[in-house]
N, C-alpha and C. Protein backbone atom coordinates (compact mmCIF):
# COMPACT_ATOMS: atom_id res chain seq x y z
N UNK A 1 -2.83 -88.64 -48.19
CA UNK A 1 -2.72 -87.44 -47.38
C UNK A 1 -1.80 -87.71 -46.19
N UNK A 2 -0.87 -86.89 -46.01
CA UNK A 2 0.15 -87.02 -44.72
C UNK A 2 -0.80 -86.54 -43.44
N UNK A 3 -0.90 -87.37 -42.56
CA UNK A 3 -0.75 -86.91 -40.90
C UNK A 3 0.06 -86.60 -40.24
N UNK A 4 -0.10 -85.61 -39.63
CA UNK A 4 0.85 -84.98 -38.59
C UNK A 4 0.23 -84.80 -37.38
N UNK A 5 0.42 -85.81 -36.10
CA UNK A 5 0.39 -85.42 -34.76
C UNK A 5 1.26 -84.32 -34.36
N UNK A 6 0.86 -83.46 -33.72
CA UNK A 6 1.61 -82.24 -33.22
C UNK A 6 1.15 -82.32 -31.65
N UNK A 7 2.02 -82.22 -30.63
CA UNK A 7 2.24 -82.54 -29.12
C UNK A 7 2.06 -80.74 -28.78
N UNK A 8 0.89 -80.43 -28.13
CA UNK A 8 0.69 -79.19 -27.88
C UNK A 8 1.42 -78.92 -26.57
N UNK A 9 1.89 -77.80 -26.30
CA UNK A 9 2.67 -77.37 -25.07
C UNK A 9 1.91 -76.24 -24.76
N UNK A 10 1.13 -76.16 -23.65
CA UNK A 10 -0.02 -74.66 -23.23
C UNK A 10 -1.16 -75.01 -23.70
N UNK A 11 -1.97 -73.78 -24.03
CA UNK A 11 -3.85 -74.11 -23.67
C UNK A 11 -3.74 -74.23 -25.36
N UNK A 12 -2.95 -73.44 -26.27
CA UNK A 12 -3.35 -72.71 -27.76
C UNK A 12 -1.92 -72.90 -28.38
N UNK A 13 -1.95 -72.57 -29.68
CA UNK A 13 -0.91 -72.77 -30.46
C UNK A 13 -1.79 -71.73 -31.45
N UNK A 14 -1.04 -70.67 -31.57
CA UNK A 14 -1.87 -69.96 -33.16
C UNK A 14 -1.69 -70.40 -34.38
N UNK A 15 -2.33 -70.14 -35.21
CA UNK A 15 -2.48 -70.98 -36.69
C UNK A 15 -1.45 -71.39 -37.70
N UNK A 16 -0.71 -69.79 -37.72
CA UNK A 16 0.79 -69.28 -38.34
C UNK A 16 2.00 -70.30 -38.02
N UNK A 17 1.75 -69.79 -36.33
CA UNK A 17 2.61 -70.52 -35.71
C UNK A 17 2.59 -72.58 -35.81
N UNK A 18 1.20 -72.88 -35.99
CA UNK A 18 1.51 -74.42 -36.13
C UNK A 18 1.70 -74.82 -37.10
N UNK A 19 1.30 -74.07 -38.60
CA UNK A 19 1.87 -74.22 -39.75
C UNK A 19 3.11 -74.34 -39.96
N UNK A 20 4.28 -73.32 -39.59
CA UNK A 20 5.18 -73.44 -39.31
C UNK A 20 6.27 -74.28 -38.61
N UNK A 21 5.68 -74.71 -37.38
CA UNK A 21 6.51 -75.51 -36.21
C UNK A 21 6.09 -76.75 -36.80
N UNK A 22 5.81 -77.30 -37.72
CA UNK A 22 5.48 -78.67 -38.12
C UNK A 22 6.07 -78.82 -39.28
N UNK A 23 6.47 -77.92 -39.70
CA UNK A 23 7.12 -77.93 -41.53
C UNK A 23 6.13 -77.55 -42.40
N UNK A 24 4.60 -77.67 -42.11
CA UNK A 24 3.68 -77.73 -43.39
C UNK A 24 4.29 -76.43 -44.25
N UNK A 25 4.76 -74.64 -43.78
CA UNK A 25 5.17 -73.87 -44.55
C UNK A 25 6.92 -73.79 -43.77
N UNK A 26 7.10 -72.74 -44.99
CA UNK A 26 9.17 -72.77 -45.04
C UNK A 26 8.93 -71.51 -43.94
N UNK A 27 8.24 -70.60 -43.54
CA UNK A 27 8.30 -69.78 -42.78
C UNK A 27 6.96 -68.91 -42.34
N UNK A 28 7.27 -68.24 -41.37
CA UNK A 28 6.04 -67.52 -40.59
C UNK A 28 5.51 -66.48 -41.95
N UNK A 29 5.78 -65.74 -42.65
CA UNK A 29 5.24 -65.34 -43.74
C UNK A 29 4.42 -66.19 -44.67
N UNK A 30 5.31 -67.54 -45.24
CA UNK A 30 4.79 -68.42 -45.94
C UNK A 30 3.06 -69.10 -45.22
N UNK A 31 3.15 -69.19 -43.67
CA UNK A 31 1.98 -69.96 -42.83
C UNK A 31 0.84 -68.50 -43.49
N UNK A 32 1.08 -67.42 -43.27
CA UNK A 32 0.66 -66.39 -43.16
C UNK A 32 -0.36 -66.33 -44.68
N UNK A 33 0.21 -66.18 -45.45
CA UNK A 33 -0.01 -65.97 -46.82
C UNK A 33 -0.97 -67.46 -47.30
N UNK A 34 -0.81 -68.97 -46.63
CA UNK A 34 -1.53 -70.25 -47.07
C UNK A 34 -3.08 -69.82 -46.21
N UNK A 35 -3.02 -69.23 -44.64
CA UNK A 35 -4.01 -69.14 -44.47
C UNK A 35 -5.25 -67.74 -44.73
N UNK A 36 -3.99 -66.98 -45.55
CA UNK A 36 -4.96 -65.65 -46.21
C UNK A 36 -5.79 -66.33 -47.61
N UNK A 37 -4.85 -66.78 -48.00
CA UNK A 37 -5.35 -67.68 -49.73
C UNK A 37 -6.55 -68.27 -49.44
N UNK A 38 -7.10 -68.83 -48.63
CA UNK A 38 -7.96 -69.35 -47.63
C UNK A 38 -7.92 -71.27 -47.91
N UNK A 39 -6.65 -71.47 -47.81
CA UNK A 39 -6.50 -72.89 -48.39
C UNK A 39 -6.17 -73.98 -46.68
N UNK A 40 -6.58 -73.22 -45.73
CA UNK A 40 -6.46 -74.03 -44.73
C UNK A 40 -7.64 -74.01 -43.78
N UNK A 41 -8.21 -75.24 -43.69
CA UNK A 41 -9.60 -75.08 -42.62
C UNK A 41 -8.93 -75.95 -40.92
N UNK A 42 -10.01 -75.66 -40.31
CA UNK A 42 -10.08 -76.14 -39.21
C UNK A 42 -11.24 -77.01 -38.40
N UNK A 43 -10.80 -77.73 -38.33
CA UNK A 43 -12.08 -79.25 -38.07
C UNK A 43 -13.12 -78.94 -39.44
N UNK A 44 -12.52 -78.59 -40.66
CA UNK A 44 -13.65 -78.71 -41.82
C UNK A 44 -14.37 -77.05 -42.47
N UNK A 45 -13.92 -76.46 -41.48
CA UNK A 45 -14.17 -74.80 -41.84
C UNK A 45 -12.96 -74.14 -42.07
N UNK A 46 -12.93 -73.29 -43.10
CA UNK A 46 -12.30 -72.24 -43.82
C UNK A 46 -11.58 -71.64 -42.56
N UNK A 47 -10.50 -71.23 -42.05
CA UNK A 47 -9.58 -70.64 -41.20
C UNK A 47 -9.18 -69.22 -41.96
N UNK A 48 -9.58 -67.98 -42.09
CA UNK A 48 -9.41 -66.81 -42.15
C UNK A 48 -8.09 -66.21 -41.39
N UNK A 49 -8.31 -66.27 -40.22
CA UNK A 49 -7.27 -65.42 -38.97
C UNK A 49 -6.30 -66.23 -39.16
N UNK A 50 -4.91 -65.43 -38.78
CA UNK A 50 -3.63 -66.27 -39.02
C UNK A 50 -3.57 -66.58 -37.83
N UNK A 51 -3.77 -65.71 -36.74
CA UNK A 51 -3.39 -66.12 -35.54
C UNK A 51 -4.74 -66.54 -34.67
N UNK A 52 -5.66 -67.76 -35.19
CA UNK A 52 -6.31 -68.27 -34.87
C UNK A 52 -5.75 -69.24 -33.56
N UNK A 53 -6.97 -69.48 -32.74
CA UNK A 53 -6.24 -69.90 -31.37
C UNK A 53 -6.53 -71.73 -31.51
N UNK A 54 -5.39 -72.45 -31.36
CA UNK A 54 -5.63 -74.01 -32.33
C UNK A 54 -5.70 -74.98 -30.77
N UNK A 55 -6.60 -75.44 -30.32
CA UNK A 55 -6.37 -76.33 -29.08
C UNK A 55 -6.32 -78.08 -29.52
N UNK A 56 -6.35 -78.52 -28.09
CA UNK A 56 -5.93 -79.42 -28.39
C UNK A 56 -7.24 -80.81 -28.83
N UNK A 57 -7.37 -81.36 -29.72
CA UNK A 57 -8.12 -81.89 -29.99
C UNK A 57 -8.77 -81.52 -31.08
N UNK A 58 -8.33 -80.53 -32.23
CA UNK A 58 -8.87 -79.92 -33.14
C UNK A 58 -7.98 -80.25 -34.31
N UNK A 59 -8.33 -80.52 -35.56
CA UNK A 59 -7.44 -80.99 -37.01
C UNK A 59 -7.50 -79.79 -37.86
N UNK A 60 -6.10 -79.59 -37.95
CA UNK A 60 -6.27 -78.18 -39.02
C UNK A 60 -5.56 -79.42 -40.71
N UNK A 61 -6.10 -78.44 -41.58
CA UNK A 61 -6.24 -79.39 -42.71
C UNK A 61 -5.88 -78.35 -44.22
N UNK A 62 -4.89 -78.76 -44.65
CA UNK A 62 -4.44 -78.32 -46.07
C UNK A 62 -4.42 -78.94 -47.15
N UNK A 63 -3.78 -78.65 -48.73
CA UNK A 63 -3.64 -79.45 -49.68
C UNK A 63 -2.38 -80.75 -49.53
N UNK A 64 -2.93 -81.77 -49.04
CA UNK A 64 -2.29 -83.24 -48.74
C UNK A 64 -1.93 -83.43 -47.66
N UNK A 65 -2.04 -82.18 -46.75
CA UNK A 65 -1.73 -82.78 -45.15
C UNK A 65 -2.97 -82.62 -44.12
N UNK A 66 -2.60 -83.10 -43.24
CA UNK A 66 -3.88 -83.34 -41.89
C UNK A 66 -3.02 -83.11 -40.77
N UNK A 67 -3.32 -82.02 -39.71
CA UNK A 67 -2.68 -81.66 -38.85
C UNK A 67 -3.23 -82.15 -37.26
N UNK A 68 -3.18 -82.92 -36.85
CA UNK A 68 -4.41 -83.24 -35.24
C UNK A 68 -2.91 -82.85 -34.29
N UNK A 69 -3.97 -82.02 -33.31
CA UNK A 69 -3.39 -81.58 -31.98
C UNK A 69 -3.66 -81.93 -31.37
N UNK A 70 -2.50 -82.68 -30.24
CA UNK A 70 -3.01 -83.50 -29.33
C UNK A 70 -2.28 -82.96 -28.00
N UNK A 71 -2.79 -83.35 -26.88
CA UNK A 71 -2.79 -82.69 -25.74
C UNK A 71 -1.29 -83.56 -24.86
């Protein structure tokens, strides 16, 4: 499984948006559509909302990657 540290800038990063700014999807539609499919959780729970609010210290998690936000 790939890790990805992601360097948060502000309090939040929405869901769409960190999918995106990291490469995991090719675009803000593509982030959109992985977390409707419901194939992305957060610290271990199912992530619904695209524009879920992602802080720092929390692992969002897909098929082969691991996302930790760090402050």
């Amino acid at each position: 499984m790939e890790q990805i540290d992601f360097q948060l800038r502000g309090e939040f990063i929405a869901l769409n948006d960190l999918l995106k700014l990291t490469g995991v999807s090719d675009s803000g539609g593509a982030a959109k559509a992985l977390v409707a499919d419901g194939v992305v959780s957060v610290d271990g729970q199912v992530e619904l909302r695209k524009t879920a609010k992602i802080r720092a210290g929390q692992v969002v998690a897909l098929t082969g990657v691991r996302i930790r936000v760090v402050a």
